[in-house]
N, C-alpha and C. Protein backbone atom coordinates (compact mmCIF):
# COMPACT_ATOMS: atom_id res chain seq x y z
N UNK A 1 -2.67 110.15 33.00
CA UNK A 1 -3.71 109.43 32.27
C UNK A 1 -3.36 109.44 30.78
N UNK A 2 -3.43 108.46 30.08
CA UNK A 2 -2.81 108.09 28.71
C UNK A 2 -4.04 108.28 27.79
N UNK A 3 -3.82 109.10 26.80
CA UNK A 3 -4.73 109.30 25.69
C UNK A 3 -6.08 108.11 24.98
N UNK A 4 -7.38 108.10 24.80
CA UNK A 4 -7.92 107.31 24.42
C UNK A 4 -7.18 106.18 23.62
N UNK A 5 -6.74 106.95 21.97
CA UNK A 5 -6.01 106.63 21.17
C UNK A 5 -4.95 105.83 21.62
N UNK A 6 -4.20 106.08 22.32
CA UNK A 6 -3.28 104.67 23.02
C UNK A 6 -3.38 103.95 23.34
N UNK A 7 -4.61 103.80 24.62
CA UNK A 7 -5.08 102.69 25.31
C UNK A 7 -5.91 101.85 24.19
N UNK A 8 -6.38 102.33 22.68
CA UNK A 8 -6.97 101.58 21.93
C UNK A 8 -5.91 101.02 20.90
N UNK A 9 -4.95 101.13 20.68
CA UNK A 9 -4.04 100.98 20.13
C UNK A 9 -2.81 99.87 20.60
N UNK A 10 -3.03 99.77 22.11
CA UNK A 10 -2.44 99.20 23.30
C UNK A 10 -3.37 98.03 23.11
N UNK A 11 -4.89 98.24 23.30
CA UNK A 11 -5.65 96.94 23.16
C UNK A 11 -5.45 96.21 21.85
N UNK A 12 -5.70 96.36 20.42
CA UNK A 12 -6.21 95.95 19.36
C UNK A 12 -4.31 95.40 19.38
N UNK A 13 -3.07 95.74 19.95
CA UNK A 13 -2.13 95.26 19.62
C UNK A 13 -1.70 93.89 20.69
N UNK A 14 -2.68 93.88 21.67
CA UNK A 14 -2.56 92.29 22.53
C UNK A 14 -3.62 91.41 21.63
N UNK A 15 -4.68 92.22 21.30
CA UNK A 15 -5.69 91.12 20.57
C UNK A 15 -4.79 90.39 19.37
N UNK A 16 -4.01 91.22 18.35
CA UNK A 16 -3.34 90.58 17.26
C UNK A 16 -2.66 89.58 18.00
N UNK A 17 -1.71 90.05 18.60
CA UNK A 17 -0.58 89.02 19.36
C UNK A 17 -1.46 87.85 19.97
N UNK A 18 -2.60 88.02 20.56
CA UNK A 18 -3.18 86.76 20.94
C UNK A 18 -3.89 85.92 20.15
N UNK A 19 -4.21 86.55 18.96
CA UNK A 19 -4.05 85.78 17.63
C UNK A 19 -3.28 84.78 17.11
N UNK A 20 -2.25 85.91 16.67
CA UNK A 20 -1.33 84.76 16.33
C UNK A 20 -0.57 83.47 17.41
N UNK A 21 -0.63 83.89 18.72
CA UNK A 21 -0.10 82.35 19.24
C UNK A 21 -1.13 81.55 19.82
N UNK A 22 -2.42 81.75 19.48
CA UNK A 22 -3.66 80.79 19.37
C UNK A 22 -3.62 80.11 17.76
N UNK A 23 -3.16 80.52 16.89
CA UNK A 23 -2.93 79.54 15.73
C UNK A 23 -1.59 78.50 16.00
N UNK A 24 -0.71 79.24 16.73
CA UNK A 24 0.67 78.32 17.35
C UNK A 24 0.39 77.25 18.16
N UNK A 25 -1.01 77.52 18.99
CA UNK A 25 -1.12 76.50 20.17
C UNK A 25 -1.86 75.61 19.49
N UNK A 26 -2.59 76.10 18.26
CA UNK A 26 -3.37 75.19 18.14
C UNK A 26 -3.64 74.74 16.70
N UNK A 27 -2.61 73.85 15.98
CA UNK A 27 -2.71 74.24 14.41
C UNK A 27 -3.88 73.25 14.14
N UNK A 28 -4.57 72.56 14.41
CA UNK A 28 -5.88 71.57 14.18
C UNK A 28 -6.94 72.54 13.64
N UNK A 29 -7.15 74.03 14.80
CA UNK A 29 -7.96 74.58 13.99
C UNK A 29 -7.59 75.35 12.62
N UNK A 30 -6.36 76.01 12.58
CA UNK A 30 -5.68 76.33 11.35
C UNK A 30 -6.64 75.50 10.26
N UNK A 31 -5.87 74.24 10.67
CA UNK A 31 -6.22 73.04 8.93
C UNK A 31 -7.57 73.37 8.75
N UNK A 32 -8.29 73.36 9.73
CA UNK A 32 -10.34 73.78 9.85
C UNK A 32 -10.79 74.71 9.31
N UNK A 33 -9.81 75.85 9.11
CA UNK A 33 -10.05 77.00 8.49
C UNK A 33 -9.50 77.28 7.22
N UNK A 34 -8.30 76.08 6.63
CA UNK A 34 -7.61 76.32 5.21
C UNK A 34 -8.08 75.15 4.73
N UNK A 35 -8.39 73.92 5.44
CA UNK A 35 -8.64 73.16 4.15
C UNK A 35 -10.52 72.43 4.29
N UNK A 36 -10.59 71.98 3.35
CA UNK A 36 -12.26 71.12 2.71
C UNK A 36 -12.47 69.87 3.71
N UNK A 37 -13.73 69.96 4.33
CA UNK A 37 -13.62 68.74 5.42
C UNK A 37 -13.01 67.36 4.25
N UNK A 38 -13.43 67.57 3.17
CA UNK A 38 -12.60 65.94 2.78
C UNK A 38 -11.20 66.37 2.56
N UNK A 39 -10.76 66.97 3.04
CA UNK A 39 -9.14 66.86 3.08
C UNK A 39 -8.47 66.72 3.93
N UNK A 40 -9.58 67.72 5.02
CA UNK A 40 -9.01 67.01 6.71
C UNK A 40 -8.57 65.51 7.26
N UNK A 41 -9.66 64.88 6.35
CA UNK A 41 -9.66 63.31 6.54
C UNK A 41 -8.38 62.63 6.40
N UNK A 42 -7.69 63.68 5.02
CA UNK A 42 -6.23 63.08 4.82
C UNK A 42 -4.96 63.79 5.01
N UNK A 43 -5.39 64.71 6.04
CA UNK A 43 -3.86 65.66 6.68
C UNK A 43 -4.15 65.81 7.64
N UNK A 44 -2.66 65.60 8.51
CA UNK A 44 -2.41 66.28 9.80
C UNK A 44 -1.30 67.05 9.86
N UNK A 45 -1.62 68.07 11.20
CA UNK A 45 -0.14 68.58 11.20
C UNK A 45 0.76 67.95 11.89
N UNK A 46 2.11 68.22 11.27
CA UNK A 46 3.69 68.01 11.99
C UNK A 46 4.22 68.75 12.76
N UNK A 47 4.26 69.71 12.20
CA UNK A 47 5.51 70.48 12.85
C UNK A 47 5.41 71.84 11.78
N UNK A 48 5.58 73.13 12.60
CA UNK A 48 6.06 74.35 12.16
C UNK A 48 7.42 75.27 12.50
N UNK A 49 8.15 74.81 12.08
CA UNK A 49 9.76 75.84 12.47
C UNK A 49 10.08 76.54 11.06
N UNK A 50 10.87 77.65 11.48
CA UNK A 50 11.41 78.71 10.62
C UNK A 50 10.18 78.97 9.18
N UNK A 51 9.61 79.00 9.35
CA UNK A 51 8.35 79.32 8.52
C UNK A 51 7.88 78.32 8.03
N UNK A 52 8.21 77.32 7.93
CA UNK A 52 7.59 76.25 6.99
C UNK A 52 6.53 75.14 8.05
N UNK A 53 5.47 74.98 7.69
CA UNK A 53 4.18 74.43 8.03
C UNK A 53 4.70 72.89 7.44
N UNK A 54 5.08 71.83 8.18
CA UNK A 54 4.76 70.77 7.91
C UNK A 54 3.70 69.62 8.16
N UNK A 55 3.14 69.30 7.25
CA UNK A 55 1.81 68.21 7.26
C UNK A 55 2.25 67.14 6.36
N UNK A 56 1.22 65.96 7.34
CA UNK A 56 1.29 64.57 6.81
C UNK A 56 0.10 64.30 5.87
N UNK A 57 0.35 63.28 5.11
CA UNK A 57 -0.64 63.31 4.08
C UNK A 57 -0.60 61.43 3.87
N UNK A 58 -2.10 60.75 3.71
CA UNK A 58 -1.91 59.68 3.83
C UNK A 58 -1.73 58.70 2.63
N UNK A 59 -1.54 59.48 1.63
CA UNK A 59 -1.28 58.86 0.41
C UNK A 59 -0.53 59.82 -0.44
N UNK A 60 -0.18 58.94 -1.56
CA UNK A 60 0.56 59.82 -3.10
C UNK A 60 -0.31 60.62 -3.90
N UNK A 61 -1.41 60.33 -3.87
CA UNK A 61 -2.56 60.90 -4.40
C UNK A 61 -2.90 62.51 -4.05
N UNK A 62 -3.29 62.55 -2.69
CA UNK A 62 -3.32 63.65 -1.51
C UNK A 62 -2.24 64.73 -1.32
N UNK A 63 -0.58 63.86 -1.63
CA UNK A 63 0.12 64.52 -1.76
C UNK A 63 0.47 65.36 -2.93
N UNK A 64 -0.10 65.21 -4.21
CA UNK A 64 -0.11 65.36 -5.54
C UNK A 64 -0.97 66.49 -5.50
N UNK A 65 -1.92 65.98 -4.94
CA UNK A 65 -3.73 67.31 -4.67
C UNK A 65 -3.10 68.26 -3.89
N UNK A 66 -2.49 68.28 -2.71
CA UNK A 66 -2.28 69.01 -2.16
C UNK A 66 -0.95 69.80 -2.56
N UNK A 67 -0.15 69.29 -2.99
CA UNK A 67 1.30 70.31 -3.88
C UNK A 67 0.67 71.30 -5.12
N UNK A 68 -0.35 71.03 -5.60
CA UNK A 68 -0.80 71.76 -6.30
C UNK A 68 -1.60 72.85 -5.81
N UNK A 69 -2.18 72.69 -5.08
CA UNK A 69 -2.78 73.48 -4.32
C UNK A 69 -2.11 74.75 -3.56
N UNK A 70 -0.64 74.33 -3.28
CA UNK A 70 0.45 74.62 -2.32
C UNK A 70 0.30 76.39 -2.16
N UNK A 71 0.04 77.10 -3.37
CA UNK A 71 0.50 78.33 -3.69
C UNK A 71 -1.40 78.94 -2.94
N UNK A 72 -2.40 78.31 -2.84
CA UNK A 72 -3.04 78.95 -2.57
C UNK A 72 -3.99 78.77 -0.94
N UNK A 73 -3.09 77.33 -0.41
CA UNK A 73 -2.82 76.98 1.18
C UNK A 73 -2.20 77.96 1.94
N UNK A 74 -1.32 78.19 1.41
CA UNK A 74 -0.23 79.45 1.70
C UNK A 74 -0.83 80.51 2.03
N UNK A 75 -1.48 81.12 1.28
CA UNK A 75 -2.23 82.39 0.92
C UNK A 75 -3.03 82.66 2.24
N UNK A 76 -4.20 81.40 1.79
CA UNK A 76 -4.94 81.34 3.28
C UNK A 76 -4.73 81.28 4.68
N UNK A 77 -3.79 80.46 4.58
CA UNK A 77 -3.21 80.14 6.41
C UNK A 77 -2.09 81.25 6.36
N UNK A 78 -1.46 81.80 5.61
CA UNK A 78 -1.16 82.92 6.25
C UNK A 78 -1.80 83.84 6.79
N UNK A 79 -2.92 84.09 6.85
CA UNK A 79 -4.20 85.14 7.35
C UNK A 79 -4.21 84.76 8.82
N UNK A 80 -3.81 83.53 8.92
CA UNK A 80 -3.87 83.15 10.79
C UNK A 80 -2.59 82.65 11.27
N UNK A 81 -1.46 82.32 10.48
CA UNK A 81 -0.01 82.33 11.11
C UNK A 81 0.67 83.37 9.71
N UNK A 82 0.88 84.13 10.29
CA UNK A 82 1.46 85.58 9.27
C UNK A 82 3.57 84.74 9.64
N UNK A 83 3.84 84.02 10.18
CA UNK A 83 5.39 83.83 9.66
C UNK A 83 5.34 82.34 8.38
N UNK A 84 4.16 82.18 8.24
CA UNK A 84 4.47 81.00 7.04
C UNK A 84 4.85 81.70 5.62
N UNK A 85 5.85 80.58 5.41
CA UNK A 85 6.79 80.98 4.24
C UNK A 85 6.59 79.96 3.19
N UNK A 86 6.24 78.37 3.64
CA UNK A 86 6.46 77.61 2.68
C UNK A 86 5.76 76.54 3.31
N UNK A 87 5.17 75.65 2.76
CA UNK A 87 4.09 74.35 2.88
C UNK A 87 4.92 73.39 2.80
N UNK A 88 5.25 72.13 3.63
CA UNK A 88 5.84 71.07 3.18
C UNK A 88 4.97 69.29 3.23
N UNK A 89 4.93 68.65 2.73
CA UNK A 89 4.21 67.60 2.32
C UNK A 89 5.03 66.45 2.44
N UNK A 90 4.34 65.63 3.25
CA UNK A 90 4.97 64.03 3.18
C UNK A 90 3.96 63.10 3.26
N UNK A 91 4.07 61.66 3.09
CA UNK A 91 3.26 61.14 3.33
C UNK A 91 3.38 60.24 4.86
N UNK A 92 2.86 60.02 5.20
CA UNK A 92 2.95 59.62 6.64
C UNK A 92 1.53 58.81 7.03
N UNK A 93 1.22 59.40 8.50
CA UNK A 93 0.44 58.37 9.30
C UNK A 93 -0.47 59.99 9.57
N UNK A 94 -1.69 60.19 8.91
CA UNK A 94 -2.10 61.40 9.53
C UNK A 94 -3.92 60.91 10.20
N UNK A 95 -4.30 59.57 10.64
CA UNK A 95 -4.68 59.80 11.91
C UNK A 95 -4.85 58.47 12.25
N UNK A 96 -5.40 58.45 13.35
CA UNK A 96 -4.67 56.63 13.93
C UNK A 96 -5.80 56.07 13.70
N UNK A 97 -6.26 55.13 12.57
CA UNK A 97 -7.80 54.96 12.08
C UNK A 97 -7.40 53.41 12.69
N UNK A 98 -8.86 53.34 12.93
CA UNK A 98 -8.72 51.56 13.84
C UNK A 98 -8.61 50.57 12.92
N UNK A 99 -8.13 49.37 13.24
CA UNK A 99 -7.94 47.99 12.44
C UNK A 99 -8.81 47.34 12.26
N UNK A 100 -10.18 47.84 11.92
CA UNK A 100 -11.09 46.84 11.55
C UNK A 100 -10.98 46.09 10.47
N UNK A 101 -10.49 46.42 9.62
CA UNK A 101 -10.40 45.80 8.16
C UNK A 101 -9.49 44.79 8.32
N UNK A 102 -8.63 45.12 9.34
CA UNK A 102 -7.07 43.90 9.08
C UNK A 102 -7.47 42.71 10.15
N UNK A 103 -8.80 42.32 10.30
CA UNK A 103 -9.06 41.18 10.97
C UNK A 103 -7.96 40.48 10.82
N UNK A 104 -7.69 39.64 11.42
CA UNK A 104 -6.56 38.13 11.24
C UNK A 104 -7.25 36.81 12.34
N UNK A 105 -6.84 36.06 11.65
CA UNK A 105 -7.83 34.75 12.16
C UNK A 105 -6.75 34.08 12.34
N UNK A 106 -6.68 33.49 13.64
CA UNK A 106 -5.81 32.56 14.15
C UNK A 106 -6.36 31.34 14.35
């Protein structure tokens, strides 16, 4: 029979680990927890390899707001993916908003 102290030590070290690859499976909530619902509006995630967190951003503007910001995104979402090293920013397509506006009349 294995000491209290182990078996609690044994637990609280699957809970971390199931931590961190619930931020892996799921970086949507990540962004929910590091960034301002009006920022959500204009980032999604890409892709995370070798430490770096990549997100899309739907303008130059956003991307400007958010590079500045960079040093204290970091800070935060490391608290729920502990291998981020570095934030990367592009602008892209970050969510598939419908074509109402681009009517076209044939």
């Amino acid at each position: 029979m294995e000491p209290i102290k182990q078996t609690i030590t044994s637990i609280l070290q699957d809970l971390r680990e199931k931590k961190e690859k619930a931020s892996f499976e799921n970086p949507e909530d990540l962004l929910k927890k590091g960034l301002a619902r009006k920022e959500l509006s204009h980032v999604k995630f890409s892709s995370f390899a070798k430490g770096v967190l990549r997100l899309k951003v739907d303008s130059s503007t956003w991307l400007y707001y958010l590079n500045l910001r960079k040093d204290a995104l970091i800070t935060r979402f490391s608290e729920d993916l502990p291998g981020i090293k570095d934030i990367s920013f592009s602008i892209g397509s970050p969510a598939q908003k419908s074509k109402k506006h681009c009517n076209s009349k044939k």
